[in-house]
C-alpha atoms as a PDB file:
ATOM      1  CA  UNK A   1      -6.175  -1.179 -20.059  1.00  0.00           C
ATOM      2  CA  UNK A   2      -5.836  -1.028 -16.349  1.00  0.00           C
ATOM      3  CA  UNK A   3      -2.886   0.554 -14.417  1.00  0.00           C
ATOM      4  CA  UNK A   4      -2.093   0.715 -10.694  1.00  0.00           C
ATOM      5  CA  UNK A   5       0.342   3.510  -9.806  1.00  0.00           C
ATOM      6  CA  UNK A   6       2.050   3.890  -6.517  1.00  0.00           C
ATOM      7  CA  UNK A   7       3.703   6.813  -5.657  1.00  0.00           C
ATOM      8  CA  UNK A   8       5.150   8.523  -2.485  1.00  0.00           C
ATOM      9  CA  UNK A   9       8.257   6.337  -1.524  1.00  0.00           C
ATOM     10  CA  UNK A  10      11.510   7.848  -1.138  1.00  0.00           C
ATOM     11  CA  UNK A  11      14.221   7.963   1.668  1.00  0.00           C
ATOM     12  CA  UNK A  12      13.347   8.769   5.008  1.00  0.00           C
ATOM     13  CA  UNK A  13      15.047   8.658   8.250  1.00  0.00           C
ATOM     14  CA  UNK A  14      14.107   6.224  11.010  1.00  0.00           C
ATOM     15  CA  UNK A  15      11.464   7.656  13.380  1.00  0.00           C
ATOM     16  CA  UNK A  16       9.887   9.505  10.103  1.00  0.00           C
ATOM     17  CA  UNK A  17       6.779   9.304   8.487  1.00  0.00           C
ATOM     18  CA  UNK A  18       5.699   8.871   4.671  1.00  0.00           C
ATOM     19  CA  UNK A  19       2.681   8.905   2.651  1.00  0.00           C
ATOM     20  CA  UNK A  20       2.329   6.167   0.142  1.00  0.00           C
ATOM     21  CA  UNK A  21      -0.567   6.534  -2.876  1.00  0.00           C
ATOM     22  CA  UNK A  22      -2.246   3.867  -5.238  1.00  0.00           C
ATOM     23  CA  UNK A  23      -4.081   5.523  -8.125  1.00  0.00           C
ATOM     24  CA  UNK A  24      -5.966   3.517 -11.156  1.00  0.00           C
ATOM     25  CA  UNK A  25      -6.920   4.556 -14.547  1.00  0.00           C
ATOM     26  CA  UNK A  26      -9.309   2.299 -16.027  1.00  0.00           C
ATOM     27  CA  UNK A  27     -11.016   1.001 -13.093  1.00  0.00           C
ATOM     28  CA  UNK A  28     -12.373   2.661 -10.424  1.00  0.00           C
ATOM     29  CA  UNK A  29     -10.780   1.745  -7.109  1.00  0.00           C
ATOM     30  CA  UNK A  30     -13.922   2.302  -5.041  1.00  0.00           C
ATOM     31  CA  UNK A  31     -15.756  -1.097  -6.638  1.00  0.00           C
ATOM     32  CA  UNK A  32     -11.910  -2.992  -5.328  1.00  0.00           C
ATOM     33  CA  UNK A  33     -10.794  -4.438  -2.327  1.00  0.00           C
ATOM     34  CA  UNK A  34      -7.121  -2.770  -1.995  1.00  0.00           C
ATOM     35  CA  UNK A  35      -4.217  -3.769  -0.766  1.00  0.00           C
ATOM     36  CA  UNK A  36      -0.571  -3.010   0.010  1.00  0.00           C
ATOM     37  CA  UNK A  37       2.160  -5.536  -0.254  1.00  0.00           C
ATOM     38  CA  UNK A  38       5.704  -4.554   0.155  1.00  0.00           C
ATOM     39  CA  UNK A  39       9.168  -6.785  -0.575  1.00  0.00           C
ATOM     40  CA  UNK A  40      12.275  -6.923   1.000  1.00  0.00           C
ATOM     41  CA  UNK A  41      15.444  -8.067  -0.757  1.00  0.00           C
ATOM     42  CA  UNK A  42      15.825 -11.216   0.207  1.00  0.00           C
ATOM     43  CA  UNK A  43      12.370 -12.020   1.334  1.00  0.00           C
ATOM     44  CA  UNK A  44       8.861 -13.292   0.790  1.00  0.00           C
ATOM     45  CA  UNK A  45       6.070 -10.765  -0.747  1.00  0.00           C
ATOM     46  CA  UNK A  46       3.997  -9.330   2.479  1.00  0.00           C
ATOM     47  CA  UNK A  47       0.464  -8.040   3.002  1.00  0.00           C
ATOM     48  CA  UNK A  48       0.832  -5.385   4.794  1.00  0.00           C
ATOM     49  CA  UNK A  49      -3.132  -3.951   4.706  1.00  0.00           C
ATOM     50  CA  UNK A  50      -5.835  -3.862   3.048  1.00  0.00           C
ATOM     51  CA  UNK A  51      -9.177  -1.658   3.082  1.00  0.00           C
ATOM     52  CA  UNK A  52     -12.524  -3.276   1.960  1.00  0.00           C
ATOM     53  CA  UNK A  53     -15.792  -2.281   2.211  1.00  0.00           C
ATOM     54  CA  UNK A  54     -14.852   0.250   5.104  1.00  0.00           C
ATOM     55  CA  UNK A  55     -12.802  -2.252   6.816  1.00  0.00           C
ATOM     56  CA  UNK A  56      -9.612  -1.861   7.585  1.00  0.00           C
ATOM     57  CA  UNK A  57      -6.685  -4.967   8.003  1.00  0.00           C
ATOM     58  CA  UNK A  58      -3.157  -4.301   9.620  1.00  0.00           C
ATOM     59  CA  UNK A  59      -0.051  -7.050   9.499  1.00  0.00           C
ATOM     60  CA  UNK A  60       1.071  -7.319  13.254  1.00  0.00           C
ATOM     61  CA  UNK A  61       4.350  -5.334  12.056  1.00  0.00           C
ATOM     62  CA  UNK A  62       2.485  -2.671  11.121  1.00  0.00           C
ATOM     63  CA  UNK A  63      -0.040  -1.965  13.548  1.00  0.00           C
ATOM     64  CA  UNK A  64      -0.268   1.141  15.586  1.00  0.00           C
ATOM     65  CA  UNK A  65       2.059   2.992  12.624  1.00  0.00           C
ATOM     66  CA  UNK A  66      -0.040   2.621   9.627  1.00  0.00           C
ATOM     67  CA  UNK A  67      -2.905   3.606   8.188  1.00  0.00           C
ATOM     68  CA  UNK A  68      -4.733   2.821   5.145  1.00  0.00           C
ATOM     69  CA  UNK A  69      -7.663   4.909   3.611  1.00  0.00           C
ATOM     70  CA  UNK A  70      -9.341   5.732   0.819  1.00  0.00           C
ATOM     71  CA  UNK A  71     -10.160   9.228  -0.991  1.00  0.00           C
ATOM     72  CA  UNK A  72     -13.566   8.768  -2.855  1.00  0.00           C
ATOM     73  CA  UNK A  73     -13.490  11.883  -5.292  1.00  0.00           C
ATOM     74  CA  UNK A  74      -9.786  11.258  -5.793  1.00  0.00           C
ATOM     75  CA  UNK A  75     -10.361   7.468  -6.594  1.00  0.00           C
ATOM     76  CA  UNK A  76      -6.742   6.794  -4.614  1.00  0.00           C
ATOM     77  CA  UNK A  77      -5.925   4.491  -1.819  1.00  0.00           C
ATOM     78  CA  UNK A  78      -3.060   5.917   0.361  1.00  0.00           C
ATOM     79  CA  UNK A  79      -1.514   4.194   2.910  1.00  0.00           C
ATOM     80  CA  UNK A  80       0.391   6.255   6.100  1.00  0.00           C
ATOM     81  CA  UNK A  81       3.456   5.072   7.346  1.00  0.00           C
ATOM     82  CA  UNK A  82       4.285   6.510  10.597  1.00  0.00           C
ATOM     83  CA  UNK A  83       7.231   5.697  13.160  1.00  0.00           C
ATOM     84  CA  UNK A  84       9.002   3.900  10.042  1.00  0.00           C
ATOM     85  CA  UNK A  85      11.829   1.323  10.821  1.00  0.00           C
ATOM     86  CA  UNK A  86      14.785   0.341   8.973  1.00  0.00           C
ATOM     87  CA  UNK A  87      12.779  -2.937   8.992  1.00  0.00           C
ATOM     88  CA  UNK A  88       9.941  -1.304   6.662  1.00  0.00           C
ATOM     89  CA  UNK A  89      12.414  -1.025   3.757  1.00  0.00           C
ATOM     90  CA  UNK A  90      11.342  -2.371   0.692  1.00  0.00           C
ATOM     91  CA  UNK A  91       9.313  -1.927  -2.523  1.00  0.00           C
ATOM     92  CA  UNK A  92       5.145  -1.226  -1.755  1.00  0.00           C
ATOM     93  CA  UNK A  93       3.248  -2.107  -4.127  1.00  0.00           C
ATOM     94  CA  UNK A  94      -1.095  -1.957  -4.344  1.00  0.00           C
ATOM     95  CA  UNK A  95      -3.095  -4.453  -5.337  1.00  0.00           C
ATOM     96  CA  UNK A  96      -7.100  -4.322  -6.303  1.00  0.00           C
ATOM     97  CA  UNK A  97      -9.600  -7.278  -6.103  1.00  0.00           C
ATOM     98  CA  UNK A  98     -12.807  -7.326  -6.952  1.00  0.00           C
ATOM     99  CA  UNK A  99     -15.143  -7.483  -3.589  1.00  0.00           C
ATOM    100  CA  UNK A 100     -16.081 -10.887  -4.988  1.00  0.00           C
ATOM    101  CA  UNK A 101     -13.012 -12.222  -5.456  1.00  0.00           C
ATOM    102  CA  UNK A 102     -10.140 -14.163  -3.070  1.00  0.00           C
ATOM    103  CA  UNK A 103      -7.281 -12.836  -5.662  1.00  0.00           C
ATOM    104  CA  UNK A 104      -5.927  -9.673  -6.376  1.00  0.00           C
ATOM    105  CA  UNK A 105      -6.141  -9.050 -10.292  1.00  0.00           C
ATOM    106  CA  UNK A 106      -4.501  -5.889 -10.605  1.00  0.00           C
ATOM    107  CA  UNK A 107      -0.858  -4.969  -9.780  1.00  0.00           C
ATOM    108  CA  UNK A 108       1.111  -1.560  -9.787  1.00  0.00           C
ATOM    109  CA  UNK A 109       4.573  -1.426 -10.045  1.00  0.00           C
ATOM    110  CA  UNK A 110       5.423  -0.735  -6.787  1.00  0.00           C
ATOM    111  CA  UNK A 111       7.391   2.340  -4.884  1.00  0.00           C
ATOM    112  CA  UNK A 112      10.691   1.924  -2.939  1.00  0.00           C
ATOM    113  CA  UNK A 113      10.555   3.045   0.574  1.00  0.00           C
ATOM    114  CA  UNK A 114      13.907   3.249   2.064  1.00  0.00           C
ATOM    115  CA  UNK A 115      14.043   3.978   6.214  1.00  0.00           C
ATOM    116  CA  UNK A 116      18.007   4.906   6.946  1.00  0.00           C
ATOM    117  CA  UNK A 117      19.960   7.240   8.767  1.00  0.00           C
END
């Protein structure tokens, strides 16, 4: 059975910085396209970025303050939130593709990231 985890959300303060983390068990994340999609209350799913075969992708609202990468020997994708806005608040959640493949078949859960003074 496959499982995405996220993990690294929390509560930080506008102007802060946090350090988000998809790990898999049952795949191995560096054969995937990976991706990070967050959800506001209220509003439409996002992509926020996505690395693939050493390229990296950044939503407009999001460029210049995050970063996505990926740790081989750990098998995790993390994503880097710098600068965060009240505007980033929402659940993140990391999605794997195959290379192959235009859809993500994989979900985690997702992580609440909350940006508030």
């Amino acid at each position: 059975q496959v499982q995405l985890v996220e993990s690294g959300g929390g509560l930080v303060q506008p102007g802060g910085s946090l350090r988000l983390s998809c790990a898999a068990s049952g795949i191995s994340l560096t054969r995937y396209s990976v991706a990070w999609f967050r959800q506001a209350p209220g509003k439409e799913r996002e992509g926020v970025s996505c690395i693939r075969d050493g390229s990296t992708y950044y939503a407009d609202s999001v460029k210049g303050r995050f970063t996505v990468s990926r740790d081989k020997t750990q098998d995790t994708v993390y994503l880097q939130m710098n600068s965060l806005k009240s505007e980033d608040t929402a659940v993140y959640s990391c999605a794997a593709r195959p290379v192959f493949s235009s859809q993500y078949k994989y979900w985690g859960q997702g992580t609440q990231v909350t940006v508030s003074s």
